[in-house]
Protein backbone atom coordinates (compact mmCIF):
# COMPACT_ATOMS: atom_id res chain seq x y z
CA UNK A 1 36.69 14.36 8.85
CA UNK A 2 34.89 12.24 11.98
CA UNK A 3 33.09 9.16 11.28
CA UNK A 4 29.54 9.36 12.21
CA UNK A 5 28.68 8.76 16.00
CA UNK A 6 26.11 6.29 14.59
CA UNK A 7 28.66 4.23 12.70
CA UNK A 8 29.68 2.27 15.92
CA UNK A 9 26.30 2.26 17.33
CA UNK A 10 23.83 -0.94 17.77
CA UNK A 11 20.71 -0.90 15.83
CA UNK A 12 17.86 0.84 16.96
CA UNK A 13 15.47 -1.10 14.57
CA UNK A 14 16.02 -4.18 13.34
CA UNK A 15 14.10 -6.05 10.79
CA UNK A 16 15.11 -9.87 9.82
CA UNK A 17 12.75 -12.06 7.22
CA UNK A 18 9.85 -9.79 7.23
CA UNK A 19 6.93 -10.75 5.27
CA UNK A 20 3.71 -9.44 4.96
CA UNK A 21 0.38 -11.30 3.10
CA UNK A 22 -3.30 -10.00 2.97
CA UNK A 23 -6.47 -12.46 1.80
CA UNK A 24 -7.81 -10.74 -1.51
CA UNK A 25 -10.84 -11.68 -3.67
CA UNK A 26 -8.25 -13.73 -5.66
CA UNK A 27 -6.08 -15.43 -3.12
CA UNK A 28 -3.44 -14.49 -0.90
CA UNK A 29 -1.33 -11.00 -1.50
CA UNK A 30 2.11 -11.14 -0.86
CA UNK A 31 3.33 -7.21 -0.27
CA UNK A 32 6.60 -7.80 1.39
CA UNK A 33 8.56 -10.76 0.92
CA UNK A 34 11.78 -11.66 3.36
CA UNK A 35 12.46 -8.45 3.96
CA UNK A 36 15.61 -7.88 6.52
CA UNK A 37 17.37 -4.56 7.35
CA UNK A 38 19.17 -2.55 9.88
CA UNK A 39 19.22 0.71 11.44
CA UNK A 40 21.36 2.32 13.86
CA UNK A 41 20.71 4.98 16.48
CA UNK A 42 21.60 8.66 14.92
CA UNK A 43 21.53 7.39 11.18
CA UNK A 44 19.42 8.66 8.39
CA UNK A 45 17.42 5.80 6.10
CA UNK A 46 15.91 5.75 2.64
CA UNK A 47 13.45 3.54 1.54
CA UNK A 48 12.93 3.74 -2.18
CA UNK A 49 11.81 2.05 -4.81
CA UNK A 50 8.33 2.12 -7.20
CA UNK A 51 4.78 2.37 -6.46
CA UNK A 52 3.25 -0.56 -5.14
CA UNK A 53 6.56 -2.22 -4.14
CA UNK A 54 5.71 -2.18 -0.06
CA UNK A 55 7.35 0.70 1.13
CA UNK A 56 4.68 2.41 3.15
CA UNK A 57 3.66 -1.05 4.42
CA UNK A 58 7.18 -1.57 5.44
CA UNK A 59 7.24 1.70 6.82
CA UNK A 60 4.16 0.87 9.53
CA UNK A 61 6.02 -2.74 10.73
CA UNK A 62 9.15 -0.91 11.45
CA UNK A 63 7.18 1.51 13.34
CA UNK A 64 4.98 -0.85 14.85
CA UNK A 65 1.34 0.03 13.18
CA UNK A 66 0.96 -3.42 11.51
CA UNK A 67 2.60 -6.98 12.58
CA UNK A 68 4.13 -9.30 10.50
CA UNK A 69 2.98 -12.08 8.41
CA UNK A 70 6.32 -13.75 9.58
CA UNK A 71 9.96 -12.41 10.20
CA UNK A 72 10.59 -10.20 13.27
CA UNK A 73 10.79 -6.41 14.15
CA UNK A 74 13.13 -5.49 16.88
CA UNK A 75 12.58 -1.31 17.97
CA UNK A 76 15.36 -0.70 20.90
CA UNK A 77 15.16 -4.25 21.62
CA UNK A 78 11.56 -4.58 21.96
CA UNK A 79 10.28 -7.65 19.41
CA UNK A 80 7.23 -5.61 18.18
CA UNK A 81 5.31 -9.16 16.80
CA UNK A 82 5.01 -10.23 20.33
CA UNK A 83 3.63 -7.09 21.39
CA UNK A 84 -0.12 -6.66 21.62
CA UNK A 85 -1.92 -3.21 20.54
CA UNK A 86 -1.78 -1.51 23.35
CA UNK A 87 1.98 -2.15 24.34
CA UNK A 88 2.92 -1.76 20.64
CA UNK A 89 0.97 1.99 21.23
CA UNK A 90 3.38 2.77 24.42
CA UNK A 91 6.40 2.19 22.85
CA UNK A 92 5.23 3.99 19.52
CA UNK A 93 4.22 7.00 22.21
CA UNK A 94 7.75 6.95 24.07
CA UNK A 95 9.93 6.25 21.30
CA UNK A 96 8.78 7.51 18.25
CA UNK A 97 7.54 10.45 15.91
CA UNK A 98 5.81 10.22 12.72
CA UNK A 99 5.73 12.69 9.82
CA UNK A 100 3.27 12.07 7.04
CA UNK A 101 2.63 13.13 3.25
CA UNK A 102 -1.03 14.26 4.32
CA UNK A 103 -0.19 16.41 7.20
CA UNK A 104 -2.86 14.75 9.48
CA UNK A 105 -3.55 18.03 11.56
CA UNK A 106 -6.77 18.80 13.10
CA UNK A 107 -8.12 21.35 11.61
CA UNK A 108 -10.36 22.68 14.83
CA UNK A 109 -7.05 23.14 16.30
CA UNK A 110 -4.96 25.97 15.82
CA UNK A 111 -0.94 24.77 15.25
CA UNK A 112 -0.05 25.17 18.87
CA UNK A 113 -3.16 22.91 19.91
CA UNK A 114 -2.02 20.43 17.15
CA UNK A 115 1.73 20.56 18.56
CA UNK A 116 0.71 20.32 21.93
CA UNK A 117 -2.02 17.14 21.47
CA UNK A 118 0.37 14.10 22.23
CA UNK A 119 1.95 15.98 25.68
CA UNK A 120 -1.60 16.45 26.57
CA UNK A 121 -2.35 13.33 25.73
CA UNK A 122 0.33 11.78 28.31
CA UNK A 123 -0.91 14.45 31.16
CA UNK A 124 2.35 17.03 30.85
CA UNK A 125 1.99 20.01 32.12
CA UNK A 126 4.19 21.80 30.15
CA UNK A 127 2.55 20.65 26.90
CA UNK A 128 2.12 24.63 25.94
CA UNK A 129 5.90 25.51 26.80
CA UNK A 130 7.28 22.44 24.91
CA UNK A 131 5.07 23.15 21.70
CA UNK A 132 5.65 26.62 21.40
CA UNK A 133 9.33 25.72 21.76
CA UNK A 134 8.57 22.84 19.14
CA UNK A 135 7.11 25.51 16.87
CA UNK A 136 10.22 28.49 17.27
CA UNK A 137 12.73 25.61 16.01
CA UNK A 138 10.61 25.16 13.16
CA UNK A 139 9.86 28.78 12.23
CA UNK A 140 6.61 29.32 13.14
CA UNK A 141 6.42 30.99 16.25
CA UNK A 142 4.30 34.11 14.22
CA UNK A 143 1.61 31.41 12.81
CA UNK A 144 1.11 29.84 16.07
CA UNK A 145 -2.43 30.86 16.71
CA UNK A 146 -3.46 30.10 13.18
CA UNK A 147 -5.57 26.83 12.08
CA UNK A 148 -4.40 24.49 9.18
CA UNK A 149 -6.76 25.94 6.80
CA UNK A 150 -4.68 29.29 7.39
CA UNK A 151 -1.47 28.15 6.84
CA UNK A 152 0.22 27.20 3.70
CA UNK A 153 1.16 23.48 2.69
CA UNK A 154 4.68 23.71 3.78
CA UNK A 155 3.34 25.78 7.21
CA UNK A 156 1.18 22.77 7.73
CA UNK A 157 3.98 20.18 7.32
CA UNK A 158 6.17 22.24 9.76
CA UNK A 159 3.90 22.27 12.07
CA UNK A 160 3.72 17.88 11.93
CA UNK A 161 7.21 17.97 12.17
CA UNK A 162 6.92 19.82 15.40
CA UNK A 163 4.55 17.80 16.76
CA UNK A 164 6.56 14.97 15.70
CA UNK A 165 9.79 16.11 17.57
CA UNK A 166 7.69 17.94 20.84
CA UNK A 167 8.14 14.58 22.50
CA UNK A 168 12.06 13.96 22.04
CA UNK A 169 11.30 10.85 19.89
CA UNK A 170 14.29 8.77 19.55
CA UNK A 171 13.45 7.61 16.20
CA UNK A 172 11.50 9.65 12.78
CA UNK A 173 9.45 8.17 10.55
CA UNK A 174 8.22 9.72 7.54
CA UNK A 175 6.12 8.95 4.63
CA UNK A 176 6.91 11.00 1.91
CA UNK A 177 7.37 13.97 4.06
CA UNK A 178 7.60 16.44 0.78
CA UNK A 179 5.45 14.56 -1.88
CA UNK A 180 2.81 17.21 -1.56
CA UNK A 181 4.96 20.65 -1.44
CA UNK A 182 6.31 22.23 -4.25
CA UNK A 183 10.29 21.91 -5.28
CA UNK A 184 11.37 25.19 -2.84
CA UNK A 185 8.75 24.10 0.02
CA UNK A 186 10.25 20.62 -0.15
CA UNK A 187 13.69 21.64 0.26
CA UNK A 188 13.50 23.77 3.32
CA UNK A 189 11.22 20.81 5.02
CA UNK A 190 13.83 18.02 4.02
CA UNK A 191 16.35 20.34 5.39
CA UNK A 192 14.51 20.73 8.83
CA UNK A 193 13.90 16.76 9.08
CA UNK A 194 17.87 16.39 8.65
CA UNK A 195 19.16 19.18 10.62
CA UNK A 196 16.48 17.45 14.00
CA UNK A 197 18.78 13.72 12.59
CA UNK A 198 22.09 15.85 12.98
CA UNK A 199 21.71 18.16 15.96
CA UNK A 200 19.25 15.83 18.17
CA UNK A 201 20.41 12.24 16.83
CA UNK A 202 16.99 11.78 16.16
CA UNK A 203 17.30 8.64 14.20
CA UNK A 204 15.60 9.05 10.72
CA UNK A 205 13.66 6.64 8.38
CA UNK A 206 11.74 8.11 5.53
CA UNK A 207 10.23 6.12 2.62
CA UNK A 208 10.41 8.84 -0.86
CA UNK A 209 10.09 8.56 -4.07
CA UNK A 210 12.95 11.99 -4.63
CA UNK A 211 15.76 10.09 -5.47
CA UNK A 212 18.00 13.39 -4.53
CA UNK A 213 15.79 13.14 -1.07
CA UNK A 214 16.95 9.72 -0.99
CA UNK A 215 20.51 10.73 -1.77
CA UNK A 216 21.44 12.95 1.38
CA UNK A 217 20.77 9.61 3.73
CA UNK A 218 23.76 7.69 4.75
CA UNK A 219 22.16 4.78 3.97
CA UNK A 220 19.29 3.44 1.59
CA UNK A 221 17.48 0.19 0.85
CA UNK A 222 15.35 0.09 -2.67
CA UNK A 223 12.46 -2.47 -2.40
CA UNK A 224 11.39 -4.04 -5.71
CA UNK A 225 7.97 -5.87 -5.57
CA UNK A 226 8.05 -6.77 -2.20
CA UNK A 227 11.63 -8.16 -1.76
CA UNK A 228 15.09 -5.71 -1.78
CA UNK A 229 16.54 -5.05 -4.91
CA UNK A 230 19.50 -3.55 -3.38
CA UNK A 231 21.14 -1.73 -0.03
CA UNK A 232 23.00 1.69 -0.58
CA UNK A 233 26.81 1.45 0.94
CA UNK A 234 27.52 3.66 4.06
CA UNK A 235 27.90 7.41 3.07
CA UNK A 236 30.37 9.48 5.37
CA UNK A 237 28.78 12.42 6.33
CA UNK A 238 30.75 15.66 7.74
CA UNK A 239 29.14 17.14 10.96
């Protein structure tokens, strides 16, 4: 059996010291405390731990969403904390693809429209070719014409993950990706997020609360009030 490709590759995102405080009625709020972690092009990573311990809000500094109280976030070598908005938005646009636990479709659009939004958005002209493409390796070239309110819950998170891929994101982010679908939906929409990480190299990094979700990434970090509690070891996986 081969070693994963990503095993000799240099991290794609890399966190060191990360801390993040918010001003509350009764002082200062520290969510993530010292936070430092690793990820490597073409891997898949877990973030797990309780509600409340700062995964989500981990989750938006790795992508970029939120800065730092202190610490640093490094995404293909760019040091996100000394980006402003608007370049932190353009390498978020070229880089990266987001999958969330609420869908986040519009629902004026049908799924095709929805797919299609972020190539419009950059001015391609083969936005409708690329989503409908998008939408066939998901399974839902029949419900393409359809709005959100037509389509089941696990149709609606099929179609984000197709808009999340359209672009040829480097790197996946997802929030709970199945925390909303049922045991059988969940399944077959974990198993489309890992076979885009395995046949595309799209880098993966979901936060979940499945531990057997958790369980099929090579790697995993569990966050425990803020700080890590542990780091998963490196899991071979055959191609």
């Amino acid at each position: 059996m081969n070693a994963p490709s990503h095993l000799n590759a240099e991290p794609i995102l890399d966190a060191r010291d990360v801390s993040k405080s918010v001003r509350g009625p009764e002082g200062q709020l520290d969510i993530l405390r010292g936070v430092s972690l690793a990820v490597r092009e073409g891997e898949s990573f877990a973030i797990v731990g309780a509600s409340g311990s700062g995964k989500t809000t981990l989750l938006g500094l790795l992508a970029g969403l939120d800065t730092p109280s202190a610490g640093s976030v490094r995404l293909d070598g760019h040091a996100l904390e000394a980006l402003d908005e608007e370049a932190r938005a353009d390498v978020r646009r070229r880089l990266v693809g987001f999958v969330f636990q609420s869908f986040h479709l519009l629902p004026a659009l049908r799924a095709e429209e929805n797919v299609m939004l972020p190539l419009e958005l950059e001015g391609r002209s083969d936005a409708r070719e690329r989503a409908r493409a998008a939408l066939d390796a998901v399974g839902l070239t029949p419900r393409r014409r359809h709005y959100p309110a037509q389509l089941s819950g696990g149709e609606q998170q099929r179609v984000a993950i197709a808009r999340a891929f359209v672009h040829g994101p480097r790197l996946l982010f997802a929030d709970e990706p199945t925390g909303n679908l049922d045991q059988r939906t969940g399944q077959h929409v974990a198993d489309l997020l890992f076979a885009l990480n395995r046949d595309r190299q799209t880098t993966l990094v979901l936060v979940t609360h499945d531990p057997k979700l958790a369980a099929r990434c090579t790697r995993q970090v569990e966050l425990q009030q803020g700080s890590v509690l542990r780091t998963g070891a490196e899991r071979a996986v055959s191609a």
